[in-house]
Protein backbone atom coordinates (compact mmCIF):
# COMPACT_ATOMS: atom_id res chain seq x y z
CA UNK A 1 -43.70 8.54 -62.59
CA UNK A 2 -41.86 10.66 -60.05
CA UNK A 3 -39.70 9.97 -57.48
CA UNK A 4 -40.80 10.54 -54.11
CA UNK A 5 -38.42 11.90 -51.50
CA UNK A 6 -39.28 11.34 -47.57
CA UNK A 7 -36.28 14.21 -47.32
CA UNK A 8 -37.91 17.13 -48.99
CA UNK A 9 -41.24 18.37 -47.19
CA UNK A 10 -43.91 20.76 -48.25
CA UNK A 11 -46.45 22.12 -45.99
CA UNK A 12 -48.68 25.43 -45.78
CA UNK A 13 -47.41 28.23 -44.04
CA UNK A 14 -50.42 30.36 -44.50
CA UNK A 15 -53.80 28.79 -44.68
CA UNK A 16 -55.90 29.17 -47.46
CA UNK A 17 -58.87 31.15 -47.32
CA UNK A 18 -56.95 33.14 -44.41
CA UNK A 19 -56.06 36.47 -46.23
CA UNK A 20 -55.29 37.72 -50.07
CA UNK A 21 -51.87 35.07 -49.90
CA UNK A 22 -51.14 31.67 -49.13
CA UNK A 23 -47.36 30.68 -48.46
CA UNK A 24 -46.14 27.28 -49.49
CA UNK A 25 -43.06 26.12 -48.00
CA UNK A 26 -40.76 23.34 -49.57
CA UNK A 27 -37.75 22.04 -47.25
CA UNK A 28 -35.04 19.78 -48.46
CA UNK A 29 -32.48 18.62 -50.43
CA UNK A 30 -34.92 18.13 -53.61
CA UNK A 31 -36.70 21.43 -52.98
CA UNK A 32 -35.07 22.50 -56.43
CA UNK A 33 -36.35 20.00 -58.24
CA UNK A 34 -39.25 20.13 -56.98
CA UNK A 35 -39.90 23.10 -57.77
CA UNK A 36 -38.91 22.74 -61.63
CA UNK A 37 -41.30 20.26 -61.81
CA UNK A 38 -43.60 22.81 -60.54
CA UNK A 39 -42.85 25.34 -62.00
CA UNK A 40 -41.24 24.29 -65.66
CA UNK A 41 -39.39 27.36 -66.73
CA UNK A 42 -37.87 28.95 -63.56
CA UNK A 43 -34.31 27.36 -64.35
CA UNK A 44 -34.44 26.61 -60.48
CA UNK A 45 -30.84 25.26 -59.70
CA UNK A 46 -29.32 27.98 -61.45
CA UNK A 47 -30.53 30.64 -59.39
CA UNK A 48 -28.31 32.19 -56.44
CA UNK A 49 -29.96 32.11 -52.92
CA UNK A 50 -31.95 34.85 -51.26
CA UNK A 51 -33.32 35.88 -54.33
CA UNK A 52 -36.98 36.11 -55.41
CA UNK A 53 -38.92 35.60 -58.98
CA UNK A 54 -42.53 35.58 -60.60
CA UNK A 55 -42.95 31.39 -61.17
CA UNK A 56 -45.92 29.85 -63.35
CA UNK A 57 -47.25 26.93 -61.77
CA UNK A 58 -48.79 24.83 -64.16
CA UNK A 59 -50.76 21.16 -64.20
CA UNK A 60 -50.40 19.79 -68.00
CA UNK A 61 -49.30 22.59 -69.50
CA UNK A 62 -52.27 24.56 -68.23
CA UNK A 63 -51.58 27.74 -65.87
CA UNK A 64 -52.24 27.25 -62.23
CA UNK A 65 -51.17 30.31 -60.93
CA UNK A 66 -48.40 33.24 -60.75
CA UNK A 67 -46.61 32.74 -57.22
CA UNK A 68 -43.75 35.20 -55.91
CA UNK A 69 -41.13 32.47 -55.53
CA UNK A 70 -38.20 33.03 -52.82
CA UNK A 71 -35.28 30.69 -53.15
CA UNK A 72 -32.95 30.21 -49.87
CA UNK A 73 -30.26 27.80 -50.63
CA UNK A 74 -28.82 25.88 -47.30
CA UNK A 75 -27.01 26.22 -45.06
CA UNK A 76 -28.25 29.80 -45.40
CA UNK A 77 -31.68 29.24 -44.89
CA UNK A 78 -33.90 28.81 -42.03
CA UNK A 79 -33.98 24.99 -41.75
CA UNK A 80 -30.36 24.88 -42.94
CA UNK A 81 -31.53 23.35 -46.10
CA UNK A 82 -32.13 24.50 -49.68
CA UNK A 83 -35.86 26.16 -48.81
CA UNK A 84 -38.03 27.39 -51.64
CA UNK A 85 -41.25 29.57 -50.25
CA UNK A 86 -44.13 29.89 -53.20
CA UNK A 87 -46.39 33.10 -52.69
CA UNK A 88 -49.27 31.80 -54.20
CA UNK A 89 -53.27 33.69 -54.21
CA UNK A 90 -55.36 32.48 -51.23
CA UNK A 91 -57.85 30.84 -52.99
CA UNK A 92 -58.65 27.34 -51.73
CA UNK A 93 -58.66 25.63 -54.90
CA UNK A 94 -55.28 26.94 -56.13
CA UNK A 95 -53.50 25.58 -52.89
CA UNK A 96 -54.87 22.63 -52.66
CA UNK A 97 -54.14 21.84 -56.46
CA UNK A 98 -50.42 23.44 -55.72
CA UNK A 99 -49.79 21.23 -52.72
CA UNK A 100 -51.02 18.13 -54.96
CA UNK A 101 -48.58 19.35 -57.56
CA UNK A 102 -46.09 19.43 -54.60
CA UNK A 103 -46.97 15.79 -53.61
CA UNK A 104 -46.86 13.91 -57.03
CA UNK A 105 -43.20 16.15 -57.42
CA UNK A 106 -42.00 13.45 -54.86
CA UNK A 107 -42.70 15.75 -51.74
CA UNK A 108 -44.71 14.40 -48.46
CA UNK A 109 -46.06 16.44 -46.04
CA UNK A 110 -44.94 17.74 -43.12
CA UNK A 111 -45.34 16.93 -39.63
CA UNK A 112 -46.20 19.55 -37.08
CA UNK A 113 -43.00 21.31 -36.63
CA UNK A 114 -41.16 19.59 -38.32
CA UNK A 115 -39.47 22.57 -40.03
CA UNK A 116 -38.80 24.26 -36.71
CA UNK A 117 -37.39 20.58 -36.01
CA UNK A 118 -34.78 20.43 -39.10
CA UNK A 119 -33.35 24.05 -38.19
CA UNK A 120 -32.81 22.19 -34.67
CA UNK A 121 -31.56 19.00 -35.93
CA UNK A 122 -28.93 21.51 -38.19
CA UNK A 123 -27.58 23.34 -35.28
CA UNK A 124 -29.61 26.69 -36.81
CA UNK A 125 -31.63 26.90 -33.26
CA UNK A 126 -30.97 25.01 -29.89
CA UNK A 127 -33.71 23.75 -28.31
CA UNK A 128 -34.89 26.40 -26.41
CA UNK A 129 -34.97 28.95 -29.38
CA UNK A 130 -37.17 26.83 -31.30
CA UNK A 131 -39.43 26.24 -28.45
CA UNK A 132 -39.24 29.65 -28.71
CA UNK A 133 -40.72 30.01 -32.05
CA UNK A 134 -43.62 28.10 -30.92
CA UNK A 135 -44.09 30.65 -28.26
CA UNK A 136 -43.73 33.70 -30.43
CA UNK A 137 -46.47 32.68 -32.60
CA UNK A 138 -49.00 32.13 -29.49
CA UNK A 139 -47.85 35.37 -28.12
CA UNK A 140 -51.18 37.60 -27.63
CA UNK A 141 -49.51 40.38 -25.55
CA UNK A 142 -46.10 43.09 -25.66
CA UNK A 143 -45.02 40.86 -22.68
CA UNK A 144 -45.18 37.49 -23.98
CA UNK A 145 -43.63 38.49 -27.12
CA UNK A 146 -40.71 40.16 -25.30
CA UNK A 147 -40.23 37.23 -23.47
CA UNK A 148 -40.27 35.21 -26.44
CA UNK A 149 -37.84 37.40 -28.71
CA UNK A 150 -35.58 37.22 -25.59
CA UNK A 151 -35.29 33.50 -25.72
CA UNK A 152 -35.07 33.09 -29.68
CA UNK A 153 -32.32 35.19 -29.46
CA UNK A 154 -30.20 33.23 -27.36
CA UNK A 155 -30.77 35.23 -24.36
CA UNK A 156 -31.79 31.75 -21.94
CA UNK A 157 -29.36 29.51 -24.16
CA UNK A 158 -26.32 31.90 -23.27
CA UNK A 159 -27.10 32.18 -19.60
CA UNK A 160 -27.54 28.04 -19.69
CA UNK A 161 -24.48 27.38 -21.46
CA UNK A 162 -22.52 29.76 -19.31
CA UNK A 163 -23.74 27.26 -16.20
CA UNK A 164 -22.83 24.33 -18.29
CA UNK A 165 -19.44 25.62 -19.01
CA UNK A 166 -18.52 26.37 -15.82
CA UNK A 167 -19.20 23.37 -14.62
CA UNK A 168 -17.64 21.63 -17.28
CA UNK A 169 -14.10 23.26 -16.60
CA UNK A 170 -14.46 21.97 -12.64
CA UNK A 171 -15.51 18.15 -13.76
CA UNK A 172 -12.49 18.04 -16.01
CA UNK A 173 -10.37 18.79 -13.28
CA UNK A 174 -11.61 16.18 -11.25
CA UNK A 175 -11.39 13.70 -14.17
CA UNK A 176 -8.05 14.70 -14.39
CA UNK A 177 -7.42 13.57 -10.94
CA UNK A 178 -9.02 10.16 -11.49
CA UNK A 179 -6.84 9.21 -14.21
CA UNK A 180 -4.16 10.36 -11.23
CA UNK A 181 -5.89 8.67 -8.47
CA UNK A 182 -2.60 6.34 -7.30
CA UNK A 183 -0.61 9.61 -6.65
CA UNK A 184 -3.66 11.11 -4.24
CA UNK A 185 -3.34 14.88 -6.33
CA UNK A 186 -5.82 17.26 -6.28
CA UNK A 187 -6.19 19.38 -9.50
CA UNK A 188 -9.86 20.77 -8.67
CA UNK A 189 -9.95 23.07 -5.72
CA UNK A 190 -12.67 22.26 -3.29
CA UNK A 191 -12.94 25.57 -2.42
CA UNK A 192 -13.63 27.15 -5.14
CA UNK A 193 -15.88 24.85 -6.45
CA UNK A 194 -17.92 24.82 -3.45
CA UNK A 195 -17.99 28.76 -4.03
CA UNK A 196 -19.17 28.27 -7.77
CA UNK A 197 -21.62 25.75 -7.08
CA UNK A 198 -23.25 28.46 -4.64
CA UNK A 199 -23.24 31.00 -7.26
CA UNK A 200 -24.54 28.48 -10.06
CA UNK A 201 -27.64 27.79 -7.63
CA UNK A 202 -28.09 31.38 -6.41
CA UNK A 203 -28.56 32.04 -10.94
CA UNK A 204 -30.68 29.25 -10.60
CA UNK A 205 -32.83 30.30 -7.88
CA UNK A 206 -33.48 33.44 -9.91
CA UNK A 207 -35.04 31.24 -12.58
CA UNK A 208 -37.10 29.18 -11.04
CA UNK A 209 -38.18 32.10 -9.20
CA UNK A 210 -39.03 33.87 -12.17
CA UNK A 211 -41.16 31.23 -13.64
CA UNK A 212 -44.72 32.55 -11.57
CA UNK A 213 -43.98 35.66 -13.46
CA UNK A 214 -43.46 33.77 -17.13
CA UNK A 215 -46.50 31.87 -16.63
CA UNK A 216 -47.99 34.87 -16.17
CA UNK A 217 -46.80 36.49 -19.10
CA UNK A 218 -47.38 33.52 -21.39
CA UNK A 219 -50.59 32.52 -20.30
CA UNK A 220 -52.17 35.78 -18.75
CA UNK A 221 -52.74 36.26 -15.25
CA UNK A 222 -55.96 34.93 -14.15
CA UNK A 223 -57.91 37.38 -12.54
CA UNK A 224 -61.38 36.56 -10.36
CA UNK A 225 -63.84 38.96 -9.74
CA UNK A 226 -65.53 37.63 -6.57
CA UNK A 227 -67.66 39.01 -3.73
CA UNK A 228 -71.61 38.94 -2.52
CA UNK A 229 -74.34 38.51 -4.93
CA UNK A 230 -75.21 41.96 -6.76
CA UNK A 231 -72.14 43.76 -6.10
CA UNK A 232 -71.78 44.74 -9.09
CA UNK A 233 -69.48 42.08 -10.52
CA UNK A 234 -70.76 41.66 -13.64
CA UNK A 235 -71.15 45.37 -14.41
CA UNK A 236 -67.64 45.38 -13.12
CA UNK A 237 -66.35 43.24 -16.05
CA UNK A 238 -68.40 44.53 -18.70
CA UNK A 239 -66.31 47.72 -18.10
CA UNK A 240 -62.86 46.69 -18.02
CA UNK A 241 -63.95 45.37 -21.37
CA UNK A 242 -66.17 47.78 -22.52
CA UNK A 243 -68.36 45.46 -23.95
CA UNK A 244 -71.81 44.01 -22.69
CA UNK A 245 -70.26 40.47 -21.85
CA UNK A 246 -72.33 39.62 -18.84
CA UNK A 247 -75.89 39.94 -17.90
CA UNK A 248 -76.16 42.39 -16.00
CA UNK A 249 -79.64 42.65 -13.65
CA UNK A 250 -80.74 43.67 -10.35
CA UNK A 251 -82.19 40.48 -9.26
CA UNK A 252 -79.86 38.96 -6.63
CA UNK A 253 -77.85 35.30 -8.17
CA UNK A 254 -78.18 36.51 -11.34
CA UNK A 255 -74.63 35.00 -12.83
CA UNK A 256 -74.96 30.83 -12.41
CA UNK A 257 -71.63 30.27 -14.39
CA UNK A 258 -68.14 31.93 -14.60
CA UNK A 259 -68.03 34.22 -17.28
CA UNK A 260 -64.23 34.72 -19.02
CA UNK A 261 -62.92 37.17 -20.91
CA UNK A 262 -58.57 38.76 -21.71
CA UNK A 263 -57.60 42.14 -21.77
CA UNK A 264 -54.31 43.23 -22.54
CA UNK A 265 -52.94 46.00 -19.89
CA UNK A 266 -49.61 47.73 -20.07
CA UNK A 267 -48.52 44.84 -22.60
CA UNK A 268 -49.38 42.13 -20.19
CA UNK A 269 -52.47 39.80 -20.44
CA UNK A 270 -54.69 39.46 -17.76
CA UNK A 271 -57.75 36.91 -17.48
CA UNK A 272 -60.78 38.05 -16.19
CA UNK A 273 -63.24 36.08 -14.46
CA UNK A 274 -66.83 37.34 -13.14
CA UNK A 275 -68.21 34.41 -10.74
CA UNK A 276 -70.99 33.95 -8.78
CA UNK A 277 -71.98 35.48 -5.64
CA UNK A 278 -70.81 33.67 -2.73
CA UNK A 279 -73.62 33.31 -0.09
CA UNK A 280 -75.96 30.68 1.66
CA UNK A 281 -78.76 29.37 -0.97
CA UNK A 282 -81.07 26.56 -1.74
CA UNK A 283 -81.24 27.22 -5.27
CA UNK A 284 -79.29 24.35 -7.15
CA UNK A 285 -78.69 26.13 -10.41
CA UNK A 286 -76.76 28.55 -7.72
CA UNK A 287 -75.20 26.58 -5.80
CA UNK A 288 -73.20 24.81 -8.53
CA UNK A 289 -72.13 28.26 -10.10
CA UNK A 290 -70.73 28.75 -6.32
CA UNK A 291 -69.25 25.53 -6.80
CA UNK A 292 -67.49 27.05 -9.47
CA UNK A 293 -66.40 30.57 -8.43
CA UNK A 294 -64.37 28.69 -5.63
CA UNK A 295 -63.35 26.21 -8.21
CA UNK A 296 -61.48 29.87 -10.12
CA UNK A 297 -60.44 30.70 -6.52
CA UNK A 298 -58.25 27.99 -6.53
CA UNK A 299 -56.97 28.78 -9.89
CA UNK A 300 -56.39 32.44 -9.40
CA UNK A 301 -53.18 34.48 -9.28
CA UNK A 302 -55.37 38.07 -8.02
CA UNK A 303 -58.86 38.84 -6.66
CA UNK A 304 -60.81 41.61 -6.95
CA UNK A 305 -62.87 41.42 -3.64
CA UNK A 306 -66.16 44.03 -4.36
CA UNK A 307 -68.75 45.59 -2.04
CA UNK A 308 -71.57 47.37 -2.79
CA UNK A 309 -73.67 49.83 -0.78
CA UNK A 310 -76.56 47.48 0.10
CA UNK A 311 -73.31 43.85 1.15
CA UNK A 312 -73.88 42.87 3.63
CA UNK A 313 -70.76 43.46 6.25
CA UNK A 314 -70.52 40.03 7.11
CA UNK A 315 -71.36 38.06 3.83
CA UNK A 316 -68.01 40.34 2.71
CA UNK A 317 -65.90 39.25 5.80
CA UNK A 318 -67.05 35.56 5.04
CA UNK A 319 -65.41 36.12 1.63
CA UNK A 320 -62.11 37.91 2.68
CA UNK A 321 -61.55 35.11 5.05
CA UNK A 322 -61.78 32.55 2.09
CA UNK A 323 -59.84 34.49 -0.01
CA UNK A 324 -57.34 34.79 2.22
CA UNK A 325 -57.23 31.11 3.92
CA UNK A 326 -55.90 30.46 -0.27
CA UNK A 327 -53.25 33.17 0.16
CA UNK A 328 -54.36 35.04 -2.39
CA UNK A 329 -53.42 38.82 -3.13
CA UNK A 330 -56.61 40.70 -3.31
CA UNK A 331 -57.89 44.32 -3.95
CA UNK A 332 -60.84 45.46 -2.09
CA UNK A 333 -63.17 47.12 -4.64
CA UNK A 334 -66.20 49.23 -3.68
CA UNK A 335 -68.59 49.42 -6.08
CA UNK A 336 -71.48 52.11 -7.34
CA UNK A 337 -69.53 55.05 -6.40
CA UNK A 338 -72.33 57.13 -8.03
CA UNK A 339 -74.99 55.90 -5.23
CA UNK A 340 -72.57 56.20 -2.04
CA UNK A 341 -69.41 57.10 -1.10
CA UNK A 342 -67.47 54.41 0.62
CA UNK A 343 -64.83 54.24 3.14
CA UNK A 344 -61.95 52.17 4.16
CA UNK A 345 -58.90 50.74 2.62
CA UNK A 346 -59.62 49.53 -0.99
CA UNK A 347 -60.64 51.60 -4.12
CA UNK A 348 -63.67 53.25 -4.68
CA UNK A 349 -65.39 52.37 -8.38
CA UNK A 350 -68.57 53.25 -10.73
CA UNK A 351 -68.61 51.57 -13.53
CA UNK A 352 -71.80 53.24 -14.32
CA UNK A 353 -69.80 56.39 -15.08
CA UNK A 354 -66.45 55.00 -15.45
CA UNK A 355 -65.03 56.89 -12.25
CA UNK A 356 -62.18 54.98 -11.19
CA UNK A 357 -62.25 52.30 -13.61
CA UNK A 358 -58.31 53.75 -15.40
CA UNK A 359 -56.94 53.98 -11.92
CA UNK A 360 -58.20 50.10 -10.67
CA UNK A 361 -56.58 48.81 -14.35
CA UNK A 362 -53.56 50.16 -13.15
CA UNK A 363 -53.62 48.87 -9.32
CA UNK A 364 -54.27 45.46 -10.82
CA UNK A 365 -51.31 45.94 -13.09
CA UNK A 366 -49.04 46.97 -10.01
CA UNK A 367 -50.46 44.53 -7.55
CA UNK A 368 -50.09 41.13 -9.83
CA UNK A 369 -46.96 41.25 -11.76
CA UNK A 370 -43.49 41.83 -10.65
CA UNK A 371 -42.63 44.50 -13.18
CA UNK A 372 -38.63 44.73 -12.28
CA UNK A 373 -38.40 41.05 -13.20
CA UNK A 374 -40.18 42.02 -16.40
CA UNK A 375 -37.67 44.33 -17.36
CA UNK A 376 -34.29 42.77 -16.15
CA UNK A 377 -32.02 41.23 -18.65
CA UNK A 378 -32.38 37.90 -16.71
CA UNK A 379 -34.16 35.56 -18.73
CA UNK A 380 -37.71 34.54 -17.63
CA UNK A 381 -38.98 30.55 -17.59
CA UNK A 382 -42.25 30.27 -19.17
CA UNK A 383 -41.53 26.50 -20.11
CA UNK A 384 -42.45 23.98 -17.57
CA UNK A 385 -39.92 21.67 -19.49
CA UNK A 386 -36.99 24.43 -18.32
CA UNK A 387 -38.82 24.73 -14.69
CA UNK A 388 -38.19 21.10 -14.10
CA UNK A 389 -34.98 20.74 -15.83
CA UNK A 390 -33.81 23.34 -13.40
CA UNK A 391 -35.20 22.11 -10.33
CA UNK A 392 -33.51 18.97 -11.15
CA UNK A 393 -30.02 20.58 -11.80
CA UNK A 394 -30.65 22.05 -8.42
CA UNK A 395 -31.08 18.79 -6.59
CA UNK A 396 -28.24 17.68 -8.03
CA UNK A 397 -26.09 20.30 -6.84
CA UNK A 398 -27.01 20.27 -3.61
CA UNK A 399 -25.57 16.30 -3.55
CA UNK A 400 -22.47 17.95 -4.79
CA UNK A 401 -22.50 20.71 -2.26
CA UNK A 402 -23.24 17.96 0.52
CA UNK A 403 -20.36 15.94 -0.91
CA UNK A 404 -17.92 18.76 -0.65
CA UNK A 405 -18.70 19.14 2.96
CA UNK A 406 -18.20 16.16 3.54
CA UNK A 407 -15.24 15.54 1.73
CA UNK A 408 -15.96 12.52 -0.50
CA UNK A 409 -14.00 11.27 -3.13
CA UNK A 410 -13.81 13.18 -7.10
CA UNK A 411 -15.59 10.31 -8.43
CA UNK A 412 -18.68 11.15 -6.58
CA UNK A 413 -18.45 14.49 -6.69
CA UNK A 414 -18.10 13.62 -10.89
CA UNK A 415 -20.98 11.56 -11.02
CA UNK A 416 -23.42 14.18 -9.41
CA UNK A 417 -22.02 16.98 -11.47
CA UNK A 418 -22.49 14.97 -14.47
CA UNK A 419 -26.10 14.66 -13.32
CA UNK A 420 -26.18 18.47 -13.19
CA UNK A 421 -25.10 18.91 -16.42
CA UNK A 422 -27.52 16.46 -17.63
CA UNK A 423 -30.27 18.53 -16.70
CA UNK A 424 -28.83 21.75 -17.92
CA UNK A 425 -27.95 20.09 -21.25
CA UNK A 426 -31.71 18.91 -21.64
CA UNK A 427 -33.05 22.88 -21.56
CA UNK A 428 -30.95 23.78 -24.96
CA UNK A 429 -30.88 20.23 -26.31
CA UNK A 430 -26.99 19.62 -26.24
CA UNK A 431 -28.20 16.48 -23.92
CA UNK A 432 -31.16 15.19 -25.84
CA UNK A 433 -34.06 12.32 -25.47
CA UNK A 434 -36.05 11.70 -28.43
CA UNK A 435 -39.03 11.48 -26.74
CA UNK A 436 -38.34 14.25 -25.43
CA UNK A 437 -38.00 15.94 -29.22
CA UNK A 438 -41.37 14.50 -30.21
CA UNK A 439 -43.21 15.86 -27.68
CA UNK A 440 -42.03 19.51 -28.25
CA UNK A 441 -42.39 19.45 -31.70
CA UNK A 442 -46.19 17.65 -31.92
CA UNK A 443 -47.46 20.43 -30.36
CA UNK A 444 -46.27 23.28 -33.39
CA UNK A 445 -48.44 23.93 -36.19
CA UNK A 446 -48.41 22.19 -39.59
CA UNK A 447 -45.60 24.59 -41.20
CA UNK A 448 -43.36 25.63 -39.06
């Protein structure tokens, strides 16, 4: 009987029945053997790292399958562990039967993440860059996977540790002067720590107020196409997409429920909603889709306001005053350019012909997303996690900054800078809560 190891994982990295290939990942310090037992005659252990071979898998002597079989021997691998990665056909049957061969080898499965987890727990990613890896697979636009690249590259970590650092030089000072405390020295200036602790929040306050526009990128900016019933809303939407994705009729209410759909512009994604039209009505079925469309109100980022030839002037002033009691940004859109010319401040749209339909894309691209932040070097927060750490550091610097000013003693000032630190540490992991570690790592897919 084999042995079974609770160190050396195997999970699927590729699903079967996905494409031509499924890829079978083995983590841990068995993966060797493991993979001998697998695969009888590829003389496993005596192969260099980073190298790659044709394997036979076989049950019984029997041929399961010819896998290209990659051999990464730790620390030079991505979980810092001796990795083997099978190739293997994509056909259900074969993967299943490898992963059993796997199993009865002495491997166990793998928890969601829990590779991304190991390269964490062996210093090959901080926290942040494997939270990071989790966002680069969900990325569905340029800008998310920028953003995501960025932060698996270091690009947050370094700007974090930076912080920490500087911080850390100060708060050994004023440890220093504890541990001096009956000869009342002073090690740490005041001053200069009161100036650092400015510029520390002022980086700070560029994060958190970057984190509308990572949300944005990571989740797509939600976008709700509101306005009178039959202004063309629905028509509206089936032309950004250029697909028939709403009904689209001339009878007045037609569009009871909101009807979403994404569309990627200039690398960013955007979330279109078509709603229904706000005005007085009896009808039930109507009423609750109105219910709703203020419901997406409250949930957008942008409106598209619209106004067709036959809107009433005052149904759309009802509207613009709701829209902006919210605070919204909106775009005033008229609609059926190819009936009537409109005037006024807004754009001018027929999405019968497609006049104007390029140049609104691009006013809703310049309207909704900061596009300097977008291409700065500073990093963006996506990650609520990072958002609250930070706020959190920033609390606690401002009980430093009020100590400071008020002259109290190192040891307070220590304790609230610790606090500070605290939170910074959380962000990359070099303070961690397992909890905390859990709760990231749950969320991954099974292999990675």
């Amino acid at each position: 009987m084999s042995p079974h190891w609770d160190d050396t994982i195997v999970a699927l990295s590729t699903p079967a029945g996905v494409g031509a290939l499924a890829v079978l990942r083995i983590s841990g310090p068995h993966a060797f053997p493991v993979l001998e037992k697998i695969c009888p005659r590829s003389q496993a252990g005596e192969r260099p790292g980073h190298t790659a071979f044709l394997g036979k898998l076989e049950i019984d002597g029997r041929l399961l399958d010819e896998a290209l079989v990659t051999i990464f021997r730790g620390p030079k691998s991505f979980t810092g562990e001796d990795v083997v990665e099978l190739s293997l056909h994509g056909s259900p049957y074969i993967v299943q039967e490898a992963v059993k061969l796997c199993l009865s080898a002495g491997c166990r499965l793998a928890k969601p993440g829990e590779f991304t987890q190991r390269a964490f727990l062996n210093r090959k990613l901080d926290l942040a860059q494997a939270e990071a890896v989790g966002d680069l697979i969900a990325s569905e636009s340029e800008a998310a996977h920028r953003a995501a690249i960025h932060q698996l590259k270091g690009g947050l970590s370094k700007e974090i540790q930076k912080l920490r650092q500087d911080l850390i030089d100060f708060t050994a000072l004023i440890e220093l002067e504890l541990d001096f405390s009956e000869e009342d020295v002073e090690f740490a200036d005041r001053s200069r720590l009161l100036a650092l602790i400015d510029q520390i929040q002022q980086h700070i306050g560029t994060l958190l107020h970057s984190f509308s526009t990572g949300q944005a990128v990571k989740n797509g900016i939600p976008v709700v196409i509101a306005g009178p019933p039959n202004a063309g809303k629905s028509t509206l939407l089936n032309a950004l997409l250029q697909e028939e994705k709403a009904i689209v009729s001339p009878i007045a209410g037609t569009t009871r429920d909101v009807i979403e759909d994404i569309l990627v512009l200039e690398g960013i994604t955007f979330r279109f909603v078509d709603t229904a039209g706000l005005r007085q009505t009896e009808d039930l079925v109507e009423s609750i889709g109105i219910a709703k469309t203020r419901e997406m109100l409250d949930k957008a980022a942008f409106v598209l306001l619209l106004q067709a030839p036959e809107s009433g002037q005052a149904e759309v002033e009802d509207i613009e005053k709701e829209i902006r009691a919210r605070g919204l940004p909106f775009l005033k859109v008229f609609t059926k350019e190819d009936i009537r010319k409109a005037t006024g401040e807004g754009f001018s749209i027929s999405a019968k012909t497609g006049s104007g339909i390029d140049a609104l894309k691009k006013e809703i691209v310049a309207r909704s997303v900061d596009k300097t932040m977008l291409q700065s070097e500073t990093s963006l927060i996506t990650n609520l996690r990072h958002y609250q750490a930070l706020k959190e550091t920033q609390k606690s610097l401002v009980q430093v900054q009020e100590a400071l000013h008020q002259g109290l003693s190192g040891d307070l000032l220590a304790t609230d800078i610790r606090e500070a630190l605290f939170h910074l540490g959380s962000i990359t992991g070099a303070i961690t809560v397992e909890e905390v570690l859990g709760s990231i790592f749950s969320r991954f897919c099974i292999g990675k």
